[in-house]
Protein backbone atom coordinates (compact mmCIF):
# COMPACT_ATOMS: atom_id res chain seq x y z
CA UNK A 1 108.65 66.29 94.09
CA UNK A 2 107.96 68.72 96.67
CA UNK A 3 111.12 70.02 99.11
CA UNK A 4 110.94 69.92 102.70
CA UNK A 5 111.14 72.87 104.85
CA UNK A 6 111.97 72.00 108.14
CA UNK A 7 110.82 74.58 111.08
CA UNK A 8 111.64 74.35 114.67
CA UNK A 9 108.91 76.01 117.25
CA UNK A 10 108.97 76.19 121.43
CA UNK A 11 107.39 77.11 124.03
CA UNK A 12 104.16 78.69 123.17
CA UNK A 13 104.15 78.51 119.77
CA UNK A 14 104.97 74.55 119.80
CA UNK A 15 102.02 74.18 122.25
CA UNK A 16 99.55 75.86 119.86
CA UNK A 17 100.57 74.04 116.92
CA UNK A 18 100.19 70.80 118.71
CA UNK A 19 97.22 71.67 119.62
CA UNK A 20 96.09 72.51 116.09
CA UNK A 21 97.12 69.36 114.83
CA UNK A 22 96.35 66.77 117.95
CA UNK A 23 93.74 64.28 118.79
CA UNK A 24 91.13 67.60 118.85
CA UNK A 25 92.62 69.69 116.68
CA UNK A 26 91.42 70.67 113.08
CA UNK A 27 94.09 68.80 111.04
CA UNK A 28 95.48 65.58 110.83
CA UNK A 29 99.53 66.65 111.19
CA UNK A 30 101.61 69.92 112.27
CA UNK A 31 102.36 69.87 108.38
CA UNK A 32 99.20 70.07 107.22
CA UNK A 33 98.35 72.72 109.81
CA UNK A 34 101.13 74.82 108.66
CA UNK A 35 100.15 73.85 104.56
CA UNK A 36 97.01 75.67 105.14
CA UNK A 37 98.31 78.70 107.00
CA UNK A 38 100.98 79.12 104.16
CA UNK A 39 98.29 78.79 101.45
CA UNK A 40 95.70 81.46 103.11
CA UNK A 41 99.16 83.70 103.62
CA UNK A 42 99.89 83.12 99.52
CA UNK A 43 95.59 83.60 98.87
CA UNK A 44 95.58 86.67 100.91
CA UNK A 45 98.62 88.12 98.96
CA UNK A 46 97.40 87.48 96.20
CA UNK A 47 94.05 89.15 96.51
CA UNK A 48 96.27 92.00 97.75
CA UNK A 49 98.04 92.44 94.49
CA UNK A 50 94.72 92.23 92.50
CA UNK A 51 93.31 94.63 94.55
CA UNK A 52 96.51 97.07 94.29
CA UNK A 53 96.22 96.28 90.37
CA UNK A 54 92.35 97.15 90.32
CA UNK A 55 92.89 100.77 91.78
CA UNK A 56 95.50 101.26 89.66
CA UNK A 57 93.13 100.94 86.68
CA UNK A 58 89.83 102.07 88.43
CA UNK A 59 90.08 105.37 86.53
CA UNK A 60 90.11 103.97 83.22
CA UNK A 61 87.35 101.14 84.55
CA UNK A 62 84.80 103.76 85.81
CA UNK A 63 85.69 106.57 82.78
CA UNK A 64 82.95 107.84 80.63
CA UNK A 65 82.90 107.97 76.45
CA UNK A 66 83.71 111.05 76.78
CA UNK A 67 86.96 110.80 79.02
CA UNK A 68 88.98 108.53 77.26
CA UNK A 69 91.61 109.61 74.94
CA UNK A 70 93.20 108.19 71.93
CA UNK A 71 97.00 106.84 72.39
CA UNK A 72 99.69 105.50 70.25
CA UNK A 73 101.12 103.07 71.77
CA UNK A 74 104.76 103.21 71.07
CA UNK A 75 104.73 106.03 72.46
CA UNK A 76 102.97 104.50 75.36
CA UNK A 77 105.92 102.03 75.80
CA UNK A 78 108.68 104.36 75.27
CA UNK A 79 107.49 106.29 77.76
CA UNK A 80 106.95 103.22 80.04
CA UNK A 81 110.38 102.15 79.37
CA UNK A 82 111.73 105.88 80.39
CA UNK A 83 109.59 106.08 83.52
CA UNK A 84 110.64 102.77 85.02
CA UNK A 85 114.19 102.17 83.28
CA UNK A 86 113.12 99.27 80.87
């Protein structure tokens, strides 16, 4: 069962939202309004962190044959584990 957030707007920002969600409005209810906007916010953050992971690894993505190099990969954890105080 989903919990309720409860948000209080004025003024301007009540107005708009109303208007969102009345009679000529795109959606049915202020909730559903602010549903969506909190889903595109999550979607967009998401996307974000994949693109953030992507350039991370766009070396290794785009290397040649003859750039790679051979690892052993305890030592490739160790040294993780060092670096960022696993």
């Amino acid at each position: 069962m989903a919990e309720g957030i409860n948000v209080r707007l004025s003024g301007a920002l009540r107005k708009f939202v109303q208007e969102q969600a009345g009679p000529e409005g795109l959606y049915g209810s202020a909730s559903e309004y602010v549903r969506d906007l909190v889903r595109k916010d999550f979607e967009r953050e998401e996307e974000r962190r994949w693109n953030r992971l992507h350039q991370e690894l766009r070396s290794g993505i785009e290397a040649t044959d003859d750039e790679l190099v051979d690892f052993e990969p305890n030592g490739l954890v160790a040294e993780a584990r060092e670096r960022f105080g696993a």
